[in-house]
C-alpha atoms as a PDB file:
ATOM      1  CA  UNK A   1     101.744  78.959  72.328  1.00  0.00           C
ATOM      2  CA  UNK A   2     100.990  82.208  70.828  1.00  0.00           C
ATOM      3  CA  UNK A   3     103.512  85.307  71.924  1.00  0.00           C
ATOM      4  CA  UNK A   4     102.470  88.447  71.622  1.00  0.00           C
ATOM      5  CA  UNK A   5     105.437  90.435  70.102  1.00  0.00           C
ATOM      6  CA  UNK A   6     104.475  94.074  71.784  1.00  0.00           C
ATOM      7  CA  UNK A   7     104.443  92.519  75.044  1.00  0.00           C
ATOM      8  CA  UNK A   8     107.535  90.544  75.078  1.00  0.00           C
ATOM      9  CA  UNK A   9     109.266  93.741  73.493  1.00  0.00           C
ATOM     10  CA  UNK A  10     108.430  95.485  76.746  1.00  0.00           C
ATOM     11  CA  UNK A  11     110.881  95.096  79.939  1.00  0.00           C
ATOM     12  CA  UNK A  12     109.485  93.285  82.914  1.00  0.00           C
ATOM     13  CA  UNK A  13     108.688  96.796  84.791  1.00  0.00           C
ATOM     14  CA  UNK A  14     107.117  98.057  81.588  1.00  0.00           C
ATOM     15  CA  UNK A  15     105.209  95.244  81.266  1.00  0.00           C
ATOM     16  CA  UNK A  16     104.204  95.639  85.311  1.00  0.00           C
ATOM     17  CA  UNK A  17     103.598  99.076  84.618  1.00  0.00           C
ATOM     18  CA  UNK A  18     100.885  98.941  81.456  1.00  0.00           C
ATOM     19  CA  UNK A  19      99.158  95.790  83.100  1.00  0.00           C
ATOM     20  CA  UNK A  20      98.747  97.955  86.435  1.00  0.00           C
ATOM     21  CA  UNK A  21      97.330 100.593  84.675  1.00  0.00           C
ATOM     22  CA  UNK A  22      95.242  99.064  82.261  1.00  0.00           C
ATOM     23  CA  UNK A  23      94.056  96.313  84.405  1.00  0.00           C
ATOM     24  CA  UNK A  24      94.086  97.267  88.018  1.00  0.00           C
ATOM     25  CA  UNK A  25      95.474  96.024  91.203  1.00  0.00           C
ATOM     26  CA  UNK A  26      92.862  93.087  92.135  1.00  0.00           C
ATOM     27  CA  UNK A  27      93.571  91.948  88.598  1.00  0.00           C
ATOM     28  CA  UNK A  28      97.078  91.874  88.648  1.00  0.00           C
ATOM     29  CA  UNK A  29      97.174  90.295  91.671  1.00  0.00           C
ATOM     30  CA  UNK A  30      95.199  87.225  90.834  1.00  0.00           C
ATOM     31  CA  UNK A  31      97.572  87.213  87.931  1.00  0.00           C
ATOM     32  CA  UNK A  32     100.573  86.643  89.873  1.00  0.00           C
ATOM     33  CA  UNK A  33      98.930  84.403  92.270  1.00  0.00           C
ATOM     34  CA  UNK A  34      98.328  82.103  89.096  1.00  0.00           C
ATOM     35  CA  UNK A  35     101.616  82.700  87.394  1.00  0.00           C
ATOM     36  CA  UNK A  36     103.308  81.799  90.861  1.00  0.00           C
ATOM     37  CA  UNK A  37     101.108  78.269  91.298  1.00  0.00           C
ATOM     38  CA  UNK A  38     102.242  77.731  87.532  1.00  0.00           C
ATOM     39  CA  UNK A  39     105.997  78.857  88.219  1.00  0.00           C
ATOM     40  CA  UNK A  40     106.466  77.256  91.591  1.00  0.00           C
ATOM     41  CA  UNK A  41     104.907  73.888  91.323  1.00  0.00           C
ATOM     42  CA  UNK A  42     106.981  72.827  94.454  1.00  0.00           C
ATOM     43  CA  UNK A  43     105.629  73.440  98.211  1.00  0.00           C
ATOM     44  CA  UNK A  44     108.947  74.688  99.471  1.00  0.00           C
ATOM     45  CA  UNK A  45     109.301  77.104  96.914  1.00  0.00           C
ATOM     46  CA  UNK A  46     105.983  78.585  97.225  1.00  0.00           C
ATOM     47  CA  UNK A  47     106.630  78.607 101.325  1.00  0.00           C
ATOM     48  CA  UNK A  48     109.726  80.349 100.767  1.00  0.00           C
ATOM     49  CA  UNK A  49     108.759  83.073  98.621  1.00  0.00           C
ATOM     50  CA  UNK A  50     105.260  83.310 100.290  1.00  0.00           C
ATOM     51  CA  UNK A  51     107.095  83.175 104.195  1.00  0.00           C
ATOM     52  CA  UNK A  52     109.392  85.673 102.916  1.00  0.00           C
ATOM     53  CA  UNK A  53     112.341  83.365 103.957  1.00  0.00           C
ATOM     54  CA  UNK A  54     116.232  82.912 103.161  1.00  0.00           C
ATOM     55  CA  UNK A  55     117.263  79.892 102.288  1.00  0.00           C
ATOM     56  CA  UNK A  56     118.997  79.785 105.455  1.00  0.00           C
ATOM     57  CA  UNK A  57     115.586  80.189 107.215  1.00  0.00           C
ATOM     58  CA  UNK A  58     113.929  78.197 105.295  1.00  0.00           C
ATOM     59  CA  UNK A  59     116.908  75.569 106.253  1.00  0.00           C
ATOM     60  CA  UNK A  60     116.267  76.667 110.172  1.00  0.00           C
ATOM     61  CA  UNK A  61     112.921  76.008 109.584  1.00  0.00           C
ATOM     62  CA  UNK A  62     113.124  72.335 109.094  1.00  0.00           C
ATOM     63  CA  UNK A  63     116.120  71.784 111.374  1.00  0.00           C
ATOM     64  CA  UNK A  64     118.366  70.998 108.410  1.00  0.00           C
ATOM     65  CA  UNK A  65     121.764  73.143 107.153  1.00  0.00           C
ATOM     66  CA  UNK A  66     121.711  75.390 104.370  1.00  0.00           C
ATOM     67  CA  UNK A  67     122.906  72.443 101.781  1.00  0.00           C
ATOM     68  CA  UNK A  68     120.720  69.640 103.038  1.00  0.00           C
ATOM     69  CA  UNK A  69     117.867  72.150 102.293  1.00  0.00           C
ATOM     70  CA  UNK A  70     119.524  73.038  98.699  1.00  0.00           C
ATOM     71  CA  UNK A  71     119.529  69.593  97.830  1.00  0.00           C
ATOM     72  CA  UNK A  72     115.421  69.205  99.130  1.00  0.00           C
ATOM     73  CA  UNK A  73     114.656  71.957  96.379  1.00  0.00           C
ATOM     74  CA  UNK A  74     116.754  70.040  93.816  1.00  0.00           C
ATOM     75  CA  UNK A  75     115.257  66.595  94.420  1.00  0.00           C
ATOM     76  CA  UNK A  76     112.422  66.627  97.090  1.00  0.00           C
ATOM     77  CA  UNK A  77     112.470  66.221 100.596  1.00  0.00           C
ATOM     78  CA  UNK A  78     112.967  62.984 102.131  1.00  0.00           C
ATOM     79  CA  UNK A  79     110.421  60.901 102.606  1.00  0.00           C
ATOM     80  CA  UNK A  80     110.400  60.988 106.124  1.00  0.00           C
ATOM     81  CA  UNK A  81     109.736  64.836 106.221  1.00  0.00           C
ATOM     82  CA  UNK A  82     106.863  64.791 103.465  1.00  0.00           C
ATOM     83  CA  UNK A  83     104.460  65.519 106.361  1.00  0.00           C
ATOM     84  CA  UNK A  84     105.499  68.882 107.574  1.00  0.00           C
ATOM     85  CA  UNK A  85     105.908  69.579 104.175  1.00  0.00           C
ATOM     86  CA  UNK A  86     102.000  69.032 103.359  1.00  0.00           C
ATOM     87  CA  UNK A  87     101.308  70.417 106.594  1.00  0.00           C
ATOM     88  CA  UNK A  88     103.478  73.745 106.281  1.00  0.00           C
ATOM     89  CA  UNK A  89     101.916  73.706 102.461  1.00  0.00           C
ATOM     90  CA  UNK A  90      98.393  73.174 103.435  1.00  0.00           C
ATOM     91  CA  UNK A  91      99.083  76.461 105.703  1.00  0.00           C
ATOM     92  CA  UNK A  92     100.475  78.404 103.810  1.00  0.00           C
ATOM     93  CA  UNK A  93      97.657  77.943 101.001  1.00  0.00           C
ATOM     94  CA  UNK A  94      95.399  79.147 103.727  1.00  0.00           C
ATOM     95  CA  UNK A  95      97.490  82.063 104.291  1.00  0.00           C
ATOM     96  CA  UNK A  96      97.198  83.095 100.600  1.00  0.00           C
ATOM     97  CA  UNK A  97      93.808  82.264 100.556  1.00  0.00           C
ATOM     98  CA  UNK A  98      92.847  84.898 103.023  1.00  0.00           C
ATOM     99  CA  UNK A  99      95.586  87.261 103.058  1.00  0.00           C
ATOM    100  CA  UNK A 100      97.061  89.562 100.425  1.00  0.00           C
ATOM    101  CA  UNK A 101     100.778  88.111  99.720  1.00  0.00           C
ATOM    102  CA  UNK A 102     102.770  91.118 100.985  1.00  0.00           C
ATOM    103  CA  UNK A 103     101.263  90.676 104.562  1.00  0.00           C
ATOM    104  CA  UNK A 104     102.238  86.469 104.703  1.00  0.00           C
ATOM    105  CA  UNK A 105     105.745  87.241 105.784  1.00  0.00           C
ATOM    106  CA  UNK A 106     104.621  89.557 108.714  1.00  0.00           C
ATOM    107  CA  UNK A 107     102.201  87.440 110.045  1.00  0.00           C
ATOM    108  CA  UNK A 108     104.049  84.537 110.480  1.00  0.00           C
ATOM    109  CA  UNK A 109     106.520  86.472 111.863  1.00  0.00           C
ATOM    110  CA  UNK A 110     104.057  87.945 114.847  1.00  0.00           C
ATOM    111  CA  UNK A 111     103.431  86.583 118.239  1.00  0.00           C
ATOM    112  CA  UNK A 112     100.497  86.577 119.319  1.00  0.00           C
ATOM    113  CA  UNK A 113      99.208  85.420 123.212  1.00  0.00           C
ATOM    114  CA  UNK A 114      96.953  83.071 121.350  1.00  0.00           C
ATOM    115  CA  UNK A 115     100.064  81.449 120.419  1.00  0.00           C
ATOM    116  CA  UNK A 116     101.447  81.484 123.723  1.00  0.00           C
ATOM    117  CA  UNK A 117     103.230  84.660 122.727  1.00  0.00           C
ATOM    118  CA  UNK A 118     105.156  82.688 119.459  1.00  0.00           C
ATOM    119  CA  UNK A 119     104.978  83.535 116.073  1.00  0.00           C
ATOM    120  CA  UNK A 120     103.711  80.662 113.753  1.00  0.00           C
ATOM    121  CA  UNK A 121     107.233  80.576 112.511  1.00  0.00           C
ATOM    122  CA  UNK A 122     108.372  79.675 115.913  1.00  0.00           C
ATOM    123  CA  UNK A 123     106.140  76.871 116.449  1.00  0.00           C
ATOM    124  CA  UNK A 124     107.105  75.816 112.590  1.00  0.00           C
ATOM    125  CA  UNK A 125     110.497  75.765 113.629  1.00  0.00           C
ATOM    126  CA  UNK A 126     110.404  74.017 116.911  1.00  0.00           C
ATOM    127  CA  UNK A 127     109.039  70.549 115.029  1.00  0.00           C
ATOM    128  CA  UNK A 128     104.987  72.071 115.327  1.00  0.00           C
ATOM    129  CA  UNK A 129     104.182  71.868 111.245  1.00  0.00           C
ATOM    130  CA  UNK A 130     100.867  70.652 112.413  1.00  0.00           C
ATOM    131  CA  UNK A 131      99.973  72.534 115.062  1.00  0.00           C
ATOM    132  CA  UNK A 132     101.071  75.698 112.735  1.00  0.00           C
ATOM    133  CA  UNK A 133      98.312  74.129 110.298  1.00  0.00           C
ATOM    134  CA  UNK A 134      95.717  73.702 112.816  1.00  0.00           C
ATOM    135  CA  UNK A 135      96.257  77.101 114.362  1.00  0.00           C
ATOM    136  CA  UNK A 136      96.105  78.654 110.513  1.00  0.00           C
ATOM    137  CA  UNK A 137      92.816  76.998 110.691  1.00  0.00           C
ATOM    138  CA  UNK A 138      91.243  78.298 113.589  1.00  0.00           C
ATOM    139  CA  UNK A 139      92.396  81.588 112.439  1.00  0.00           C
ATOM    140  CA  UNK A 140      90.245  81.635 109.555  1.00  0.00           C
ATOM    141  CA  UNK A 141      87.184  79.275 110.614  1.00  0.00           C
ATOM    142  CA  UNK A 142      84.441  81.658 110.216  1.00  0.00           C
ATOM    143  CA  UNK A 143      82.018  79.870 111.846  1.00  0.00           C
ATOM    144  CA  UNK A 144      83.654  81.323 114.940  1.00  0.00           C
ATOM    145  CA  UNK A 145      82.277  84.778 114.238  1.00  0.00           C
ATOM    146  CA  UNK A 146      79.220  85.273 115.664  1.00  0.00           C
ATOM    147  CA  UNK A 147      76.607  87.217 113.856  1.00  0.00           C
END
């Protein structure tokens, strides 16, 4: 792989700083979208740091303690939880799809009375992974919007 000396002699926040200006802010911001699908190949790690949880949420989340949940990101959930695992990462693709990243954490945090006044965290963490999905759906089927 070829490294490009004047960049990697740069600090991280120089490096932010000459991209940004150079190459604008819907650039950039595919370019961390791919360098985060190349960085965090695992689901929970992109729902963390796209949920904007603690790993002590993240824990809550799936109704496990803070080490069980440690030990998921070392080796992979069990087996027996891999579907709200595809279902909380099919959602939260979705989410980045159609919303800029910085906005993720506060709208899964927001209840809403077409949620029966939960949050989609809520329902996530009361066992709903696939409701949480479907609802993520609806929320961005455009063939709801009439013309």
């Amino acid at each position: 792989m070829h490294r490009s000396p004047a960049l990697l002699a740069l600090s991280p926040a120089e490096a932010a700083e000459r991209v940004l200006a150079q190459a604008g802010d819907d650039w950039t911001r595919a370019f961390l979208d791919e360098l985060d699908r190349r960085i965090r190949t695992q689901p929970l790690e992109r729902l963390i740091a796209l949920w904007g949880l603690s790993g002590a949420g993240a824990a809550r989340l799936f109704g496990v303690s803070r080490q069980a949940f440690s030990k998921w990101i070392d080796e992979g959930p069990p087996a027996d939880r891999a579907a709200t695992v595809t279902a909380l990462a099919a959602a939260t693709d979705l989410l980045e799809r159609y919303l800029k990243r910085e906005n993720i954490p506060a709208v899964v945090r927001r209840t809403a009375p077409a949620l029966g006044g939960r949050s989609l965290l809520q329902i996530a963490e009361s066992g709903g992974a696939e409701e949480v999905l479907q609802r993520v759906k609806a929320m961005f089927d455009l063939r709801r919007v009439q013309p």
